[in-house]
C-alpha atoms as a PDB file:
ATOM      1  CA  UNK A   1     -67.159 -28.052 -52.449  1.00  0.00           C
ATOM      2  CA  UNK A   2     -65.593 -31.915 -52.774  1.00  0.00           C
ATOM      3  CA  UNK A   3     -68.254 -33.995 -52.425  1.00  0.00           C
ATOM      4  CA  UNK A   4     -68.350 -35.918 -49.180  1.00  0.00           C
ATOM      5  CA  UNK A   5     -68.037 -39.271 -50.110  1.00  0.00           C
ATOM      6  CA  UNK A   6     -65.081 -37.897 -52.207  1.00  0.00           C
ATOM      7  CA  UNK A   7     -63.392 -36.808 -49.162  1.00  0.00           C
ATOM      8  CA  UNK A   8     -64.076 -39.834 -47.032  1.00  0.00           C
ATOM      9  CA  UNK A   9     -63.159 -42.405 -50.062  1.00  0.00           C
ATOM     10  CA  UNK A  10     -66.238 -44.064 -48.992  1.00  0.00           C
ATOM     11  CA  UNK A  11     -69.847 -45.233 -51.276  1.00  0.00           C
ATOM     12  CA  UNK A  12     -71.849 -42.145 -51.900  1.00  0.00           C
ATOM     13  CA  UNK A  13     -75.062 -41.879 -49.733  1.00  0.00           C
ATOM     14  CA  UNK A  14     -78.787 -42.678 -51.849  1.00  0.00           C
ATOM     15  CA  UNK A  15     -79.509 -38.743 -49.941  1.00  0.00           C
ATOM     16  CA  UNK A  16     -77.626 -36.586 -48.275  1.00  0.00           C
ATOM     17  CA  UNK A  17     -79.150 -33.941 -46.308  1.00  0.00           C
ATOM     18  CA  UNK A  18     -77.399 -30.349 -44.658  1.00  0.00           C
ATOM     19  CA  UNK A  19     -77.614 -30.953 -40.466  1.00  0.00           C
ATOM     20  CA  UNK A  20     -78.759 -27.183 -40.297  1.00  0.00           C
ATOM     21  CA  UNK A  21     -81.287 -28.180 -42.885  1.00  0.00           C
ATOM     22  CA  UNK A  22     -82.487 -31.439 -40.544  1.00  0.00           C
ATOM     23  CA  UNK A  23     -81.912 -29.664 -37.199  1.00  0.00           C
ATOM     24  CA  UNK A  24     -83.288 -26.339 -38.433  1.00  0.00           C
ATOM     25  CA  UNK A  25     -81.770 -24.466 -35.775  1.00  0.00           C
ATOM     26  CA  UNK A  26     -81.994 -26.675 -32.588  1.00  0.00           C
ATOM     27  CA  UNK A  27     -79.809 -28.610 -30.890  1.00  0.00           C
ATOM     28  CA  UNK A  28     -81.197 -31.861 -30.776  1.00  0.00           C
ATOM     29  CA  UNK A  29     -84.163 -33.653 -33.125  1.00  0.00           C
ATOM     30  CA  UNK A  30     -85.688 -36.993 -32.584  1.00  0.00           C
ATOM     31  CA  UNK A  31     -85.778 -39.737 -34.915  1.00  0.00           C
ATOM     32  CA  UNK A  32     -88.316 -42.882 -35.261  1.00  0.00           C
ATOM     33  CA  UNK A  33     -86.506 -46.033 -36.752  1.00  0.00           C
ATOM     34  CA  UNK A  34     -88.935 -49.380 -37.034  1.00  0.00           C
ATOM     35  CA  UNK A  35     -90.659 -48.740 -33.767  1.00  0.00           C
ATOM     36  CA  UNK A  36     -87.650 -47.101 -31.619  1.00  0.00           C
ATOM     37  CA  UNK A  37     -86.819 -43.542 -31.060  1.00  0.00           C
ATOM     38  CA  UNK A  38     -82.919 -41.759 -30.996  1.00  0.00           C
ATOM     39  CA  UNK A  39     -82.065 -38.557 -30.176  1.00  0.00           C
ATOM     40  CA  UNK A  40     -79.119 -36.747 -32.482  1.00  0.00           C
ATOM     41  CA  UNK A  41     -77.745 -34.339 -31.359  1.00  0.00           C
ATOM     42  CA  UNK A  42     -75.198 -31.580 -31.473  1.00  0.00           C
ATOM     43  CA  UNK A  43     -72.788 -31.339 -29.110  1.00  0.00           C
ATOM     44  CA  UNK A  44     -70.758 -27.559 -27.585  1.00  0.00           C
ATOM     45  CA  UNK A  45     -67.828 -29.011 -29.595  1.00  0.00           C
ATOM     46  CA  UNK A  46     -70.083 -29.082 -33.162  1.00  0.00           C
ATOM     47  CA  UNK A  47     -69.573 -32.989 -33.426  1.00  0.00           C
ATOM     48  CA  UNK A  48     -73.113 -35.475 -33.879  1.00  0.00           C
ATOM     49  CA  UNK A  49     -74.266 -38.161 -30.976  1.00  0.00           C
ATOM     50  CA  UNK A  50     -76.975 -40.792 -32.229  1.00  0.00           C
ATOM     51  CA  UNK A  51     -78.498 -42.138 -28.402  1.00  0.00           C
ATOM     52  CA  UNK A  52     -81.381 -44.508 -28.294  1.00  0.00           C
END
Protein backbone atom coordinates (compact mmCIF):
# COMPACT_ATOMS: atom_id res chain seq x y z
CA UNK A 1 0.00 0.00 0.00
CA UNK A 2 1.66 3.64 -1.22
CA UNK A 3 1.90 5.50 1.61
CA UNK A 4 -0.52 8.39 1.83
CA UNK A 5 1.49 11.25 1.82
CA UNK A 6 3.13 9.49 -1.21
CA UNK A 7 -0.03 9.62 -3.03
CA UNK A 8 -1.06 13.12 -2.12
CA UNK A 9 2.69 14.59 -2.76
CA UNK A 10 2.10 16.27 0.43
CA UNK A 11 4.49 16.32 4.16
CA UNK A 12 3.96 13.05 5.90
CA UNK A 13 1.70 13.28 9.04
CA UNK A 14 3.80 13.03 12.85
CA UNK A 15 0.66 9.92 13.20
CA UNK A 16 -1.54 8.60 11.11
CA UNK A 17 -4.34 6.66 12.37
CA UNK A 18 -7.01 3.97 10.29
CA UNK A 19 -10.77 5.92 10.50
CA UNK A 20 -12.23 2.35 11.31
CA UNK A 21 -9.57 2.22 13.95
CA UNK A 22 -10.75 5.97 15.39
CA UNK A 23 -14.46 5.47 14.62
CA UNK A 24 -14.46 1.83 15.72
CA UNK A 25 -17.53 1.08 14.00
CA UNK A 26 -19.80 4.20 14.37
CA UNK A 27 -20.67 6.76 12.34
CA UNK A 28 -19.75 9.74 14.01
CA UNK A 29 -17.07 10.41 17.15
CA UNK A 30 -16.54 13.61 18.96
CA UNK A 31 -13.43 15.40 19.32
CA UNK A 32 -12.17 18.04 22.13
CA UNK A 33 -9.64 20.64 20.62
CA UNK A 34 -8.37 23.50 23.34
CA UNK A 35 -11.73 23.86 24.95
CA UNK A 36 -14.17 23.27 21.78
CA UNK A 37 -15.85 20.18 20.63
CA UNK A 38 -16.33 18.83 16.59
CA UNK A 39 -18.13 16.16 15.45
CA UNK A 40 -16.43 13.92 12.39
CA UNK A 41 -18.23 12.14 10.79
CA UNK A 42 -18.93 9.71 8.02
CA UNK A 43 -21.14 10.46 5.56
CA UNK A 44 -23.74 7.58 3.19
CA UNK A 45 -21.24 8.50 0.43
CA UNK A 46 -17.96 7.20 2.73
CA UNK A 47 -16.39 10.82 2.57
CA UNK A 48 -15.28 12.72 6.31
CA UNK A 49 -17.18 16.13 7.66
CA UNK A 50 -15.24 17.97 10.60
CA UNK A 51 -18.46 20.40 12.18
CA UNK A 52 -17.90 22.43 15.26
Amino acid sequence: MQHLAARHGTVTPDRTISSVDLFGGRREIGIEHHGAYYRLKITRQGKLILNK
